[in-house]
Structure formats: C-alpha cells, structure tokens
Protein backbone atom coordinates (compact mmCIF):
# COMPACT_ATOMS: atom_id res chain seq x y z
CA UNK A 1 -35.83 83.49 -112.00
CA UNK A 2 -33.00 81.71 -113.51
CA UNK A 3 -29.52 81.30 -111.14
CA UNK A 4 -26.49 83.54 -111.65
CA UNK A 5 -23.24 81.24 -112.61
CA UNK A 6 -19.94 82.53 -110.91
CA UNK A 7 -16.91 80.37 -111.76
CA UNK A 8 -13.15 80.00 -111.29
CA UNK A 9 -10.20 77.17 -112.19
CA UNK A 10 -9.81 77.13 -108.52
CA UNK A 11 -11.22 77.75 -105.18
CA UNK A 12 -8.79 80.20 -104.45
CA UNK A 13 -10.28 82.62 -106.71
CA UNK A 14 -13.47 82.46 -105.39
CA UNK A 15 -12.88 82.64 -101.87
CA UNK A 16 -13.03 85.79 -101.03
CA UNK A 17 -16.75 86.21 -102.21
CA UNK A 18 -17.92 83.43 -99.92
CA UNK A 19 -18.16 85.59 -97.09
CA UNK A 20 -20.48 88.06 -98.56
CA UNK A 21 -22.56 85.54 -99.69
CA UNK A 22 -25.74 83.95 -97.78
CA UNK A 23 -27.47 80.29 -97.57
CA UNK A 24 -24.26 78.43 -98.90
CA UNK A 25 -24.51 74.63 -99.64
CA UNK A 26 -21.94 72.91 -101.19
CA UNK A 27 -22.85 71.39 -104.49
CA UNK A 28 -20.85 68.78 -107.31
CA UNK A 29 -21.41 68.71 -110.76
CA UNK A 30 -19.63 65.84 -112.41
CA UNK A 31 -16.80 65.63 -110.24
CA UNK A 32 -16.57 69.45 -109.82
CA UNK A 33 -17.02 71.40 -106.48
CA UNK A 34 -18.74 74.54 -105.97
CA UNK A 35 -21.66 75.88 -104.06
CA UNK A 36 -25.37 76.94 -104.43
CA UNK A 37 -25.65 80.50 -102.26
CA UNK A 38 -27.83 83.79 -102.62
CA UNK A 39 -27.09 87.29 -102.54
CA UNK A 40 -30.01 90.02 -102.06
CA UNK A 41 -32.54 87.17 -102.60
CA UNK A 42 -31.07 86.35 -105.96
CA UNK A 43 -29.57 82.33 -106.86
CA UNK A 44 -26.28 82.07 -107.28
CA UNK A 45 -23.71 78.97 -108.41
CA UNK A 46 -20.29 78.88 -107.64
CA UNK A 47 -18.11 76.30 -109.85
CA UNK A 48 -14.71 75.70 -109.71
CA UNK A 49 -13.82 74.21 -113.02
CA UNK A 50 -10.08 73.29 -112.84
CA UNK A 51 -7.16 74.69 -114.79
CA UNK A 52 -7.24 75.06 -118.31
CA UNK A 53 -9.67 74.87 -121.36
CA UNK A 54 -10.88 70.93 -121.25
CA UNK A 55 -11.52 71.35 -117.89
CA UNK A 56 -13.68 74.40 -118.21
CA UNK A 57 -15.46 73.34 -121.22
CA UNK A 58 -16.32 69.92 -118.77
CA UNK A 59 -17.38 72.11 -116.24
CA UNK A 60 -18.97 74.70 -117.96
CA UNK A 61 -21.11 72.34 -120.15
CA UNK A 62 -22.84 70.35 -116.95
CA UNK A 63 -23.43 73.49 -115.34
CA UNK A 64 -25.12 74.98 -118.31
CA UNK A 65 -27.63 72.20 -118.61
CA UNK A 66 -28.04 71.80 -115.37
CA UNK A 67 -28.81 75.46 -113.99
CA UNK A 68 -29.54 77.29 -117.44
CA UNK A 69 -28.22 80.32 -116.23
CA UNK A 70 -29.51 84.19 -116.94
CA UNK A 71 -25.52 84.68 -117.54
CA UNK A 72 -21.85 83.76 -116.37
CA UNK A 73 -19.48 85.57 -115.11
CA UNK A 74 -15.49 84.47 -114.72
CA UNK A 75 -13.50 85.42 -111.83
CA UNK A 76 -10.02 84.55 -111.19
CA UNK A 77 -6.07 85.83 -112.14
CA UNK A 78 -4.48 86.39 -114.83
CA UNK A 79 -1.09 87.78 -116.10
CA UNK A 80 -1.19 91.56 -117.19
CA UNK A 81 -0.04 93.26 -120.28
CA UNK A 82 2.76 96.03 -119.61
CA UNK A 83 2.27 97.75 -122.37
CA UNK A 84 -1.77 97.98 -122.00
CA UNK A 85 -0.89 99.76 -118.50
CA UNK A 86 -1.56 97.00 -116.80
CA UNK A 87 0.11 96.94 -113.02
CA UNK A 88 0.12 93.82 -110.42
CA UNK A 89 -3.05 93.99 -108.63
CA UNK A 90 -5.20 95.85 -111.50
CA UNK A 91 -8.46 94.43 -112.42
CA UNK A 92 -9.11 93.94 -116.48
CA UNK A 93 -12.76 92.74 -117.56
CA UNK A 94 -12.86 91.48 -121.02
CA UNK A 95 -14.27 92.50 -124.22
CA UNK A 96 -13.26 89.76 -126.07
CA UNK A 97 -11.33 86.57 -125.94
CA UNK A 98 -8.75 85.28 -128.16
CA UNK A 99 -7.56 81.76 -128.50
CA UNK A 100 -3.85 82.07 -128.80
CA UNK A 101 -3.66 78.10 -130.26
CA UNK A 102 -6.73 78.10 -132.51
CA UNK A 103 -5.49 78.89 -135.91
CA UNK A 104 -3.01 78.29 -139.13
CA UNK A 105 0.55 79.56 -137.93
CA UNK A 106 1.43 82.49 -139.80
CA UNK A 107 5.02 82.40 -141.44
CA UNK A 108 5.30 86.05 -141.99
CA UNK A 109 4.56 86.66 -138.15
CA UNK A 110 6.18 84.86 -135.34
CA UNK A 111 3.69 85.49 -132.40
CA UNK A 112 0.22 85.99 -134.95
CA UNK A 113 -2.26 83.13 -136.12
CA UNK A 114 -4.49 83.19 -139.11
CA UNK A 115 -7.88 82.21 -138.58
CA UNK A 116 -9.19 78.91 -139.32
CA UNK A 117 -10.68 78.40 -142.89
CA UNK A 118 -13.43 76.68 -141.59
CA UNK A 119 -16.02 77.80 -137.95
CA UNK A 120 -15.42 76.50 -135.01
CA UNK A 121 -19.04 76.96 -134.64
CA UNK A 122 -21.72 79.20 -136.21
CA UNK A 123 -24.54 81.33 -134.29
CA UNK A 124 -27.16 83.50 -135.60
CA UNK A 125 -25.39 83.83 -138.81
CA UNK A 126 -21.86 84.50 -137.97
CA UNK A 127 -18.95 82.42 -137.72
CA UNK A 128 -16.18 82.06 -135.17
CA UNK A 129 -12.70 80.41 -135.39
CA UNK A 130 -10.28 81.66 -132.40
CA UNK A 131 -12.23 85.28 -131.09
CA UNK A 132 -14.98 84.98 -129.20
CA UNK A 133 -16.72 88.20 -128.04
CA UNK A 134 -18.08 88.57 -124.63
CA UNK A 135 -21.34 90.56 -123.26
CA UNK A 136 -20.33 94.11 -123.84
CA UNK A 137 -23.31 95.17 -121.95
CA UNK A 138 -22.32 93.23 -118.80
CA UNK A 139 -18.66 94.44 -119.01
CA UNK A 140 -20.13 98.09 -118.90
CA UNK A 141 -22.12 97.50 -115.79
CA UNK A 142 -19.14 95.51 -114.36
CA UNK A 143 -17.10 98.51 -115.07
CA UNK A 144 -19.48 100.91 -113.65
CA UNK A 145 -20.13 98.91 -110.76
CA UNK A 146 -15.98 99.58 -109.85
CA UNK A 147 -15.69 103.16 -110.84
CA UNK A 148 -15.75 104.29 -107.02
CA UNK A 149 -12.20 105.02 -105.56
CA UNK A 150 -10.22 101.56 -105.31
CA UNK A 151 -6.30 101.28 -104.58
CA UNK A 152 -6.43 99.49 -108.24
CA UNK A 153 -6.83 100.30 -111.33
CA UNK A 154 -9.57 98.84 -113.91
CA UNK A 155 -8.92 98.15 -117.30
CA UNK A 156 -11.03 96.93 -120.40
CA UNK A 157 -10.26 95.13 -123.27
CA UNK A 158 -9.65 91.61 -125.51
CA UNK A 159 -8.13 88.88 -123.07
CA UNK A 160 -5.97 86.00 -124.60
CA UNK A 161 -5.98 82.59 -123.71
CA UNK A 162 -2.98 79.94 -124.14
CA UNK A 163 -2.05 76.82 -122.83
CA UNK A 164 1.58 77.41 -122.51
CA UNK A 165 1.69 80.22 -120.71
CA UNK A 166 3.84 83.10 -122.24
CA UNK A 167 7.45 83.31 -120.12
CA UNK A 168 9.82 85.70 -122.23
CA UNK A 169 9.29 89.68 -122.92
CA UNK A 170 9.32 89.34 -126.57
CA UNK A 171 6.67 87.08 -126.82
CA UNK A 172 4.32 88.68 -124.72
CA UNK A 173 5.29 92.37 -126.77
CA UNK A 174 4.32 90.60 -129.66
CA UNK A 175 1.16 89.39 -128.54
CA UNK A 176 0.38 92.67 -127.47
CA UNK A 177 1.30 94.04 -130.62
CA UNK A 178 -0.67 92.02 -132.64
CA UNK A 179 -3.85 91.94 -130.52
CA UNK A 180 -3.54 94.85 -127.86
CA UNK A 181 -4.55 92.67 -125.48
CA UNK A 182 -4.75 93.42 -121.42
CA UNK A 183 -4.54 90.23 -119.86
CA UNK A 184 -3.90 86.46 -120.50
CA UNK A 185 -5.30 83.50 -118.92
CA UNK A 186 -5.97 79.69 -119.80
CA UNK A 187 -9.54 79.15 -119.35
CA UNK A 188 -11.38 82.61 -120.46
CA UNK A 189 -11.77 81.42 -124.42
CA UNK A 190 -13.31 77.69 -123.62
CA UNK A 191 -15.86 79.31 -121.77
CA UNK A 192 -16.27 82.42 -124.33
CA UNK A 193 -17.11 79.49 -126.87
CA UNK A 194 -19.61 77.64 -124.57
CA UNK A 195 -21.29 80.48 -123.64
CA UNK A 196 -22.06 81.23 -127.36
CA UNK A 197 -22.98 78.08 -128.22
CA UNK A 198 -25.68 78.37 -124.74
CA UNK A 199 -26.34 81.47 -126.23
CA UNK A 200 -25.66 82.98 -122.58
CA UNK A 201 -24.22 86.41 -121.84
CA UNK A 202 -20.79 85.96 -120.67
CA UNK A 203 -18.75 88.58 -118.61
CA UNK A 204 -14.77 87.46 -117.56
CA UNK A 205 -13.41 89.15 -114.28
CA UNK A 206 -9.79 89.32 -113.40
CA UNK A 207 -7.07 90.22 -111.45
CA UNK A 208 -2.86 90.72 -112.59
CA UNK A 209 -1.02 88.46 -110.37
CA UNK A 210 1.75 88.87 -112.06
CA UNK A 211 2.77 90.71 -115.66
CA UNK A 212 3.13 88.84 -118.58
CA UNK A 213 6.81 87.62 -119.90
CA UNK A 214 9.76 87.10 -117.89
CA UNK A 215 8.70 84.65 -115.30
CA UNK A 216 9.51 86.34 -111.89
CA UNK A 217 7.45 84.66 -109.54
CA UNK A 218 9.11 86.45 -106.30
CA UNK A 219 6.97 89.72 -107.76
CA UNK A 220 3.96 87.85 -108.42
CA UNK A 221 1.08 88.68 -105.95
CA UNK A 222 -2.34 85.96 -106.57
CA UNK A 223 -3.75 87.16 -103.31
CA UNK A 224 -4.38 90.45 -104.13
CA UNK A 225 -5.04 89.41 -107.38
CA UNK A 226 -8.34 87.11 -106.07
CA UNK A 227 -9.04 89.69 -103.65
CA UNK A 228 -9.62 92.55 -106.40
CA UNK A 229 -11.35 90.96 -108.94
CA UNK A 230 -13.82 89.23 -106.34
CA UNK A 231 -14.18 92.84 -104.90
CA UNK A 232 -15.01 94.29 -108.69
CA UNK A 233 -17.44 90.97 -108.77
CA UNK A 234 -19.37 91.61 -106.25
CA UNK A 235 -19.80 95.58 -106.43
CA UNK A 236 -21.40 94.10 -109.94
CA UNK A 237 -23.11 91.44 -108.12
CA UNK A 238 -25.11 93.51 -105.92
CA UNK A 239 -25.51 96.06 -108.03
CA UNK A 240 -27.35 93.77 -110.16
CA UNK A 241 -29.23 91.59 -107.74
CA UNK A 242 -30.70 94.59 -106.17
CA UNK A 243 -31.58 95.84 -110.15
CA UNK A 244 -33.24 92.54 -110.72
C-alpha cells in the first residue's frame, strides 16, 4: 500500500501530530527533514519543505518520486480572509488554489490577473495557467472528519498563494473580491501544480494565524493556528487509515 505524504514549510506546523503518531524515524530527502511514521498500521511521510514555492516544488518533487504517494495532504498557517468569516484560529481546507503572481497584470483591475495565454502545463485534456484545483473528494472527508464540536470554526473554499505577502486592508478586500478566497499562504499553489502534474490527489489543511491585511503581529496567534489544523489533520487521518 502506497505511503500517505503529510507536509509543511516548517516543523512547527507539523509538530503537534508527532505525538499521535507511532514508529517515527527521521528521514532527509535532498537536504529536507522530515520523518517516516505510521498511524493505525498505515505509512506515513512527514516533509518539511521550507518557505515558499521553489522550496516546495524542490521538496515536493523528490518526495514524489521517491515515495509515490496514494495522496498529499498540506498542513500549516495561513492568513484568513475577514470578509469570508474567517476568525484567528479557524481552520479553512481548500478547494482550489490560486497563484496570485502567475498571470498578465490587468490594467482595468488593480488587485486581478488575467490568465496566461499559454498552459503552465496540460493534463488529461485541460489546461492550467494560475488555478489549480485540489481533491474535492478529500476536502469533503477532511471536512467531515472535523464536523464534531471544536472551539473553531471550519471553512471551505479557493486559497491564494503570493510571495509578498498581502500587508494593507485594501489589498486583501480586493483579493477577496475578485476571488472570494478564505485564506492565503505561500506554498499551497507550487504544490497544487506538482500534484497535478503526479497526477496525485492533493488536499491543503490550514489554520488563521493571523487575518489578512494590516500587519498586526501582536494579534497574530501561529500556535493555535498549528494546533487546529494538525487537530482537523488527524481526525482525517484516522478516519481514513482505519477506512483503508
């Protein structure tokens, strides 16, 4: 039975799965840490990629040919949409992700992009520039997996991913106004794009440390946020490893 893949850009967000997890050895991959571990009898790989896409595509890539995994699921932080409802601590899964850089710049809209007249890359007969859906039928388990009573709450929806991360209101309400997006994050749409090109189901797990716009990092809370979206990861988790 092929492995489970569980990554993160750093050990932090992963951390508080590793007690719940049995048989740990740590592993590298090209430079990259992580661990090989097992949960209800079932393989799984832990890799922590590094910040940012390059790094995750590295990462991502040697651990795909590597381990071949049945599928990958992201956990980590991320900053929260206000205006998708989204509260410090909440736990978003993705739908989608959106590559807030990959594009033509669109005069007529200061926050939008228009896609790329040419594919990034092409799989069973469709094209993709700078969206890149995720397994829908892993985010539904994920999200059923959470519905019991949590002192969160659980969101689901398209995820954008930027390299300078968004610090006033006005951009961030016109990202969300142009993509009604939930969360934002720098890694989730280099890995979107390598698990389509692997042709492996992809699910993206995370937690609001802090809102998006206005930096104001006295209200910003990455604890909690690693310690909800590893709980929502591994109510999925074992919910699936006892399925399989």
């Amino acid at each position: 039975m092929k492995p489970i893949l569980l990554m993160s850009a750093v050990d932090a967000e992963l951390a508080p799965l590793l007690p719940h997890l049995h048989d740990k050895e740590p592993l590298t991959m090209a430079g990259r840490t992580g661990y090989s571990a097992s949960l209800n009898g079932r393989t799984l790989i832990l890799l922590t990629t590094g910040p940012g896409a390059i790094n995750t595509a590295q990462s991502l890539t040697v651990a795909m040919e590597r381990f071949s995994p049945e599928f990958i699921v992201q956990v980590g932080c991320g900053g929260g949409f206000a205006s998708a409802g989204v509260s410090v601590g909440d736990v978003a899964v993705a739908t989608e992700e959106i590559d807030a850089h990959m594009g033509i710049e669109d005069y007529k809209q200061k926050e939008g992009l228009l896609p790329l007249p040419f594919p990034l890359m092409e799989r069973r007969g469709r094209a993709f520039t700078h969206r890149f859906p995720l397994s829908q039928g892993l985010a539904d388990e994920v999200i059923a997996a959470i519905k019991a009573p949590r002192p969160f709450t659980h969101h689901k929806g398209p995820f954008i991913s930027a390299s300078t991360i968004t610090a006033t209101d006005e951009r961030a309400q016109g990202l969300y106004a142009l993509y009604g997006t939930v969360m934002e994050s720098m890694e989730g749409a280099a890995a979107a794009h390598i698990a389509i090109h692997y042709d492996t189901p992809f699910v993206e797990i995370r937690g609001a440390s802090n809102l998006v716009g206005r930096r104001d990092k006295g209200a910003w809370d990455l604890p909690v946020a690693f310690r909800n979206s590893c709980a929502c990861a591994l109510a999925f988790l074992r919910q699936r490893c006892t399925a399989g």
